[in-house]
N, C-alpha and C. Protein backbone atom coordinates (compact mmCIF):
# COMPACT_ATOMS: atom_id res chain seq x y z
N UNK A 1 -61.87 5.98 -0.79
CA UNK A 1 -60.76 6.52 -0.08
C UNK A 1 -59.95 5.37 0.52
N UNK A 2 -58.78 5.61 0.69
CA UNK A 2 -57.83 4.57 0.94
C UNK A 2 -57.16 5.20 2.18
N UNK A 3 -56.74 4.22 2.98
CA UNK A 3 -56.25 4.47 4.43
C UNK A 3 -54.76 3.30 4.30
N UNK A 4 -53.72 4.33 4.78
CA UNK A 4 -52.36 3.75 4.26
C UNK A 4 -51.84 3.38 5.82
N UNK A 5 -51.68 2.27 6.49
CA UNK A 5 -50.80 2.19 7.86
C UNK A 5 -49.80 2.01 7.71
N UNK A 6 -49.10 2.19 8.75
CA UNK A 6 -48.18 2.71 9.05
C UNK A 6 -46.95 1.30 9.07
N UNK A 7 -47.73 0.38 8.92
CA UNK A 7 -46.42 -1.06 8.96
C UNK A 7 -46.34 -1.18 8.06
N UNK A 8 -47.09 -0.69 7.02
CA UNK A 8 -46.33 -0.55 5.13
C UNK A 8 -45.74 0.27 5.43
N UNK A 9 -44.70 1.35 6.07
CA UNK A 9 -43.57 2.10 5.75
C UNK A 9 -42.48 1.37 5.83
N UNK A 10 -41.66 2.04 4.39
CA UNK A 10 -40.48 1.89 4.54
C UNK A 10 -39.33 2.39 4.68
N UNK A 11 -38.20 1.67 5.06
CA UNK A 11 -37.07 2.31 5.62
C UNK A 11 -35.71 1.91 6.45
N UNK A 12 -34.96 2.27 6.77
CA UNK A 12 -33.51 1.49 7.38
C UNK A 12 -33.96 2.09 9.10
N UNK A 13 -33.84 1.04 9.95
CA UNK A 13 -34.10 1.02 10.99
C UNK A 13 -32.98 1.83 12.04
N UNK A 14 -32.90 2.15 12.98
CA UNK A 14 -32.18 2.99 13.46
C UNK A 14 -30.92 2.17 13.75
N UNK A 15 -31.35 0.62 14.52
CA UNK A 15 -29.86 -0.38 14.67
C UNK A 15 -29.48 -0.28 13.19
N UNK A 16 -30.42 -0.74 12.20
CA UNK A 16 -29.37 -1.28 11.00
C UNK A 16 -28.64 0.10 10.34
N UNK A 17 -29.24 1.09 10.17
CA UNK A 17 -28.29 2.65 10.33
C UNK A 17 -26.73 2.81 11.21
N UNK A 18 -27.12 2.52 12.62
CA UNK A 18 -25.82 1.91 13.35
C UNK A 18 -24.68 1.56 12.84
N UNK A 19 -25.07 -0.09 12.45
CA UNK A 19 -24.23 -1.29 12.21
C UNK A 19 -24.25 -1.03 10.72
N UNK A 20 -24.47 -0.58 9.75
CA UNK A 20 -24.34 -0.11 8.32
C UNK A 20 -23.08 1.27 8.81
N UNK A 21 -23.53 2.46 9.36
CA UNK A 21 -22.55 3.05 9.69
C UNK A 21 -21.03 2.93 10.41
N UNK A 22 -21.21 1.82 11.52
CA UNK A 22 -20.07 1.24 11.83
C UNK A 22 -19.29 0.23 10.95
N UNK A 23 -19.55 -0.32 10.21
CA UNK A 23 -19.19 -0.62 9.26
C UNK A 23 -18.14 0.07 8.36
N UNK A 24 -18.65 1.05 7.74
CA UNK A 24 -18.26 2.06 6.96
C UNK A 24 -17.52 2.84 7.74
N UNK A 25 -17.29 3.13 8.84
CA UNK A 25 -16.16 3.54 10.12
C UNK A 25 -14.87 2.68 9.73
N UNK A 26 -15.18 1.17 10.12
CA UNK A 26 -14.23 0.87 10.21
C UNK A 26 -13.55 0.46 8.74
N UNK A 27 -14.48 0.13 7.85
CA UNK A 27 -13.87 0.54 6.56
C UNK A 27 -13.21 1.67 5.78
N UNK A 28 -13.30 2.81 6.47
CA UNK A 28 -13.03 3.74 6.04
C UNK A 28 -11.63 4.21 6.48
N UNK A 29 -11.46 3.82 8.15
CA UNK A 29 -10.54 3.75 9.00
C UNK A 29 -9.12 2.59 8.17
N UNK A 30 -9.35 1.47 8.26
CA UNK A 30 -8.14 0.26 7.32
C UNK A 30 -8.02 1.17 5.93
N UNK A 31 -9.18 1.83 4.93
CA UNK A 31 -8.83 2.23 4.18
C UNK A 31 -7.43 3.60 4.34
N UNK A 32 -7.95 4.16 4.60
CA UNK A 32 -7.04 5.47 5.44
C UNK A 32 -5.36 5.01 6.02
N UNK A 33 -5.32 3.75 6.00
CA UNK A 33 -3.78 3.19 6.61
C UNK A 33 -2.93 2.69 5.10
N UNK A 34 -4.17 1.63 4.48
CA UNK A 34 -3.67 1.10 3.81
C UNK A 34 -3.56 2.23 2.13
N UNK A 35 -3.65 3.63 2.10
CA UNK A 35 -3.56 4.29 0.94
C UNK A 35 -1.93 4.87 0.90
N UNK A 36 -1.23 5.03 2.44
CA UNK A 36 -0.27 5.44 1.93
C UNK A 36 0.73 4.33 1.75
N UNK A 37 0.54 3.73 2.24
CA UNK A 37 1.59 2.23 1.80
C UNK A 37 1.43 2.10 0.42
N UNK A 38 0.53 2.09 -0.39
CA UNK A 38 0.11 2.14 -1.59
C UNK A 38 0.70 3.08 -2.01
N UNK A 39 0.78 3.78 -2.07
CA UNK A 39 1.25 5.38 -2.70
C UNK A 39 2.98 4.85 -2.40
N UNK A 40 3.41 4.97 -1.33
CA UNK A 40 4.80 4.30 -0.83
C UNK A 40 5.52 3.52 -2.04
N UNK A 41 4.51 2.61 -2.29
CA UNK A 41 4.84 1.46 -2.98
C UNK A 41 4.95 1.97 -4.53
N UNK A 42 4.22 2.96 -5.08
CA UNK A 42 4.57 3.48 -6.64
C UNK A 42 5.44 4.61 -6.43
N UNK A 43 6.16 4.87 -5.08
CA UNK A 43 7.34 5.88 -5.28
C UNK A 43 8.68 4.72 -5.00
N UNK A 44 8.44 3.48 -4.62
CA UNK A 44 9.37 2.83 -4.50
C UNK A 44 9.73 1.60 -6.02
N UNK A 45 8.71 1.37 -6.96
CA UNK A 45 8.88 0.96 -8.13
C UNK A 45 9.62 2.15 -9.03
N UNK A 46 9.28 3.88 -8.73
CA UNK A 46 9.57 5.21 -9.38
C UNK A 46 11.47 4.89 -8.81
N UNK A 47 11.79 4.72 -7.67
CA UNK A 47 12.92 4.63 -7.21
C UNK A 47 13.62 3.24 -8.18
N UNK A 48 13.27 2.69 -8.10
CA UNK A 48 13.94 1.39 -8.61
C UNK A 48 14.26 1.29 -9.95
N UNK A 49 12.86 2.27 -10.59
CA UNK A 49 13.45 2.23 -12.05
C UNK A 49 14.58 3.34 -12.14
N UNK A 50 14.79 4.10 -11.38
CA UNK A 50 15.69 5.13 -11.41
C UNK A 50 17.23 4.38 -11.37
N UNK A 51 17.22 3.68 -10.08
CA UNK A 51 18.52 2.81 -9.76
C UNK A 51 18.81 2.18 -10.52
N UNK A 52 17.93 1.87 -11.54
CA UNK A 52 18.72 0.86 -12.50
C UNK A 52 19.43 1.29 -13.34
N UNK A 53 19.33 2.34 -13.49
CA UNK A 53 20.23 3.36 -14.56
C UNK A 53 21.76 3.52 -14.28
N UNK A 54 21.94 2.76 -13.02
CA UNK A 54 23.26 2.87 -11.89
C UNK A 54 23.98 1.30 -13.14
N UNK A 55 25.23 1.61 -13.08
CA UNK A 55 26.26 0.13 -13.62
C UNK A 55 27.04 -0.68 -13.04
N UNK A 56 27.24 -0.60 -11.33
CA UNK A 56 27.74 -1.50 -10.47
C UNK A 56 26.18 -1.66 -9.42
N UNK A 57 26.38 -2.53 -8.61
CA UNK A 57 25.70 -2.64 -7.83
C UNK A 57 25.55 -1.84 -6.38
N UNK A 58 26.57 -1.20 -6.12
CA UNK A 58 27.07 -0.63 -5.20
C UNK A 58 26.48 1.29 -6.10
N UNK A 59 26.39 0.80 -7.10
CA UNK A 59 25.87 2.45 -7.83
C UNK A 59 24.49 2.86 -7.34
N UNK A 60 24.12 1.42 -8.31
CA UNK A 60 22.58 0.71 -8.01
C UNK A 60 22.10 1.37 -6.89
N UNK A 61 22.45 0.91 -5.67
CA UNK A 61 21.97 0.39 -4.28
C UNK A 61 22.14 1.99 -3.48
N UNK A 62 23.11 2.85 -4.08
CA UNK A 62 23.21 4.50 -3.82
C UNK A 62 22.15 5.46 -4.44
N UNK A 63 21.84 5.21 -5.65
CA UNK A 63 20.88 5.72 -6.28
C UNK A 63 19.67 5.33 -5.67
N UNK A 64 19.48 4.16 -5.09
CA UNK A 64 17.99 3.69 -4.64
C UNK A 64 17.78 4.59 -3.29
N UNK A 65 18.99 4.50 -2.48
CA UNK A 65 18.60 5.36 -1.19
C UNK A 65 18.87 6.77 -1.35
N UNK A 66 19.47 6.96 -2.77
CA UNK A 66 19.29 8.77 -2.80
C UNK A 66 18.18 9.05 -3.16
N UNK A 67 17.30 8.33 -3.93
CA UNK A 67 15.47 8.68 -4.42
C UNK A 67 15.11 8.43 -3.38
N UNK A 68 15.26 7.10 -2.38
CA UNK A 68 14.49 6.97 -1.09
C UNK A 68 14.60 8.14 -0.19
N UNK A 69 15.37 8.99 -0.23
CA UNK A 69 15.48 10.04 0.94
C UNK A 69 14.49 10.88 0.13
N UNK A 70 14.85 11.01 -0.87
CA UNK A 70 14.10 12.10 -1.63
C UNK A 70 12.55 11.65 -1.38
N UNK A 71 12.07 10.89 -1.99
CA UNK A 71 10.61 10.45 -2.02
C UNK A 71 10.19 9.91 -0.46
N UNK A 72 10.95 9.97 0.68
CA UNK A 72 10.49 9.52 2.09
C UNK A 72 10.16 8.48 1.54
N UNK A 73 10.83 7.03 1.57
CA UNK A 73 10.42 6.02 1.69
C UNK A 73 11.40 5.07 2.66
N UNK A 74 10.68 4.42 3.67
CA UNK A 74 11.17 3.79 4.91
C UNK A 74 10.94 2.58 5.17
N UNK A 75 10.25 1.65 4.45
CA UNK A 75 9.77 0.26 4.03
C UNK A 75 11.14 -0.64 3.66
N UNK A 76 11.94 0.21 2.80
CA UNK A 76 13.27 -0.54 1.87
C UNK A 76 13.82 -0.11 1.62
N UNK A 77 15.46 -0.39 1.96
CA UNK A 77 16.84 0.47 1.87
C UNK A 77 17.41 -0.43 0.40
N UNK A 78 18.56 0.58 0.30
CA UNK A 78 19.49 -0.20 -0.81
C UNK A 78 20.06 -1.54 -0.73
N UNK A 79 20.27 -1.81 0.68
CA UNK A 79 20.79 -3.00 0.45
C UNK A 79 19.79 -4.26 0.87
N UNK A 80 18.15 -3.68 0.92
CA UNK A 80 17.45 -4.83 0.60
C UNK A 80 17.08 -5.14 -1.14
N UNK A 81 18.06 -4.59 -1.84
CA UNK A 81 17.40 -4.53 -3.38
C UNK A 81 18.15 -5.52 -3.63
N UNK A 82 17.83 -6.40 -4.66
CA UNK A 82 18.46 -7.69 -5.76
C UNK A 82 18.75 -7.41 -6.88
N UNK A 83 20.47 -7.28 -7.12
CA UNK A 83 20.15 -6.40 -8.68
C UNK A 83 20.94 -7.66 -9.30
N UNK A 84 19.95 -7.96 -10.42
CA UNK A 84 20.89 -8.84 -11.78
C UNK A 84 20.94 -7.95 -12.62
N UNK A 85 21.31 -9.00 -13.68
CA UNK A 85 21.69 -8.69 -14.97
C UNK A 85 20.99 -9.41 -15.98
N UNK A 86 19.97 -9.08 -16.84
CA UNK A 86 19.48 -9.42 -17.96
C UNK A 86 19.61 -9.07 -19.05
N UNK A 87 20.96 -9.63 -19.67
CA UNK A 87 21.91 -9.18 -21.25
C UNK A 87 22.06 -8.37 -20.56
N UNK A 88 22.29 -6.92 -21.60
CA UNK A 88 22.75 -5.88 -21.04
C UNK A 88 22.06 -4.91 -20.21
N UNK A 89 20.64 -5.08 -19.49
CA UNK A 89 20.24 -4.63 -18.72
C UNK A 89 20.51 -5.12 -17.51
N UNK A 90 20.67 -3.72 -16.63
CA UNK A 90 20.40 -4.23 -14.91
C UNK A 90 19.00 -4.30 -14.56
N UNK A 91 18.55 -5.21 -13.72
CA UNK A 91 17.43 -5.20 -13.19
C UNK A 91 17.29 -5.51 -11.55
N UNK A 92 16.60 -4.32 -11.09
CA UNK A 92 16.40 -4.39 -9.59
C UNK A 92 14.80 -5.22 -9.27
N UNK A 93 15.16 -5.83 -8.41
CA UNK A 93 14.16 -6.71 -7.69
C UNK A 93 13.44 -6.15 -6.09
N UNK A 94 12.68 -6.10 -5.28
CA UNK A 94 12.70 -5.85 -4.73
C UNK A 94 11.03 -6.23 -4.07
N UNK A 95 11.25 -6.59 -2.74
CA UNK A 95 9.74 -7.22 -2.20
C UNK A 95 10.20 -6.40 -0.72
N UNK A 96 9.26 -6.38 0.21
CA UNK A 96 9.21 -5.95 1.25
C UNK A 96 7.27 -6.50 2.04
N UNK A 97 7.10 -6.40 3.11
CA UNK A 97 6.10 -6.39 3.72
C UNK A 97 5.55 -4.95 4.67
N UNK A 98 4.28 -4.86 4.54
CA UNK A 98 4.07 -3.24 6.00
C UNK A 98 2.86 -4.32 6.30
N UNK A 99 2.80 -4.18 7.88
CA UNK A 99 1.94 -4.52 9.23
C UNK A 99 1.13 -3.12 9.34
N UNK A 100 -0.01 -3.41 9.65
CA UNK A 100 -0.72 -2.40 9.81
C UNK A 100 -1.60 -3.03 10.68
N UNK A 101 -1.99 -2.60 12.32
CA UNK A 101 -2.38 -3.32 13.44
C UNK A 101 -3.81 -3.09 13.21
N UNK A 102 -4.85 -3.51 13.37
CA UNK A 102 -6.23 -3.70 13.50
C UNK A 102 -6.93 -3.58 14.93
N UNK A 103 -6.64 -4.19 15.39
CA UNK A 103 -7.31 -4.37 16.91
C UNK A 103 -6.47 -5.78 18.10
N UNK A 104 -6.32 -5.11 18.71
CA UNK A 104 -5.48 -6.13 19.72
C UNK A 104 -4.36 -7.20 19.56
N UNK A 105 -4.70 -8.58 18.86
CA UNK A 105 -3.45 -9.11 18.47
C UNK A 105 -3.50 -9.00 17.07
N UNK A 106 -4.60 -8.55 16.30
CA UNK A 106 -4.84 -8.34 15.07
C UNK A 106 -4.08 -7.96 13.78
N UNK A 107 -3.12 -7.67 12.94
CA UNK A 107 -2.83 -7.12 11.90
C UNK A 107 -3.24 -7.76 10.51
N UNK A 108 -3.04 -6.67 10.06
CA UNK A 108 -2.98 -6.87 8.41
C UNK A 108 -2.07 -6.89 7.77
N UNK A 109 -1.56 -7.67 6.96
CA UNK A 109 -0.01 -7.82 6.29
C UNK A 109 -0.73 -7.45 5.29
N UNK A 110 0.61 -6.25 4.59
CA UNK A 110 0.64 -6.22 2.93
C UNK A 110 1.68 -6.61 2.46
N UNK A 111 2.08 -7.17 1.08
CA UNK A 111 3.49 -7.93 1.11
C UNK A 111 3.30 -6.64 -0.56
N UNK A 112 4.16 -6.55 -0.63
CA UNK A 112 5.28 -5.69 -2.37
C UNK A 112 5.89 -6.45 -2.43
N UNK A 113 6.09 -6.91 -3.74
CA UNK A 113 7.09 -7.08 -4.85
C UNK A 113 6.72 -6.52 -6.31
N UNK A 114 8.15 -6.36 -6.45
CA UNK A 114 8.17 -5.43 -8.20
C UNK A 114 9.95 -6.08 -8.28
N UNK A 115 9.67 -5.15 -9.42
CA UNK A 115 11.31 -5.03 -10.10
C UNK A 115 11.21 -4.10 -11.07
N UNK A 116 11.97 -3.56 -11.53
CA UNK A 116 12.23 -2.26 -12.58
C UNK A 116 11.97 -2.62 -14.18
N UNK A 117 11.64 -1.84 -14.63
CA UNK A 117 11.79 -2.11 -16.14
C UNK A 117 12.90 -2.37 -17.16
């Protein structure tokens, strides 16, 4: 017969349960900020390829803030867009940054850039 004690068990300790769970708090928490900026950011490449379909720049830059109203996007107006000309395509450019605060003097920068197809 065999007698099994009890300091061979195994298992996650109640601190490391804690600090494993707080963890995953606050990961879960930055995740939760940083998804709609993300999302933001593929309705604002969806906008841009739209504007380019515009043939002055001043077309351009109307079309970008008529999808921006439409799609709620508040990161970048029309007249932060860069529109050239490549041959006979227009092409919109466009970068922006979102701050997203962390804790006290803390943030997180995300920086965008794209341009249209």
């Amino acid at each position: 017969m065999t007698v099994q004690f009890r300091s061979r068990q195994r298992g996650v300790s109640f601190l490391g349960l804690l600090i494993v769970g707080g963890f995953l708090a606050v990961a879960g928490v930055i995740t939760a900020q940083i998804v709609p900026t993300a999302i933001e950011y593929q309705a604002v490449v969806k906008a841009a390829n739209k504007a380019s379909q515009g043939s002055t720049v001043a077309e351009v830059r109307n079309l970008f803030d008529k999808a921006a109203a439409i799609d709620n996007i508040s990161s970048i107006m029309g007249k932060d867009l860069e529109v050239t000309k490549e041959g006979d395509k227009i092409v919109v450019i466009f970068a922006y940054q979102r701050e997203i605060h962390l804790a006290g003097p803390g943030y997180l920068t995300l920086k965008y850039a794209g341009r249209s197809k």
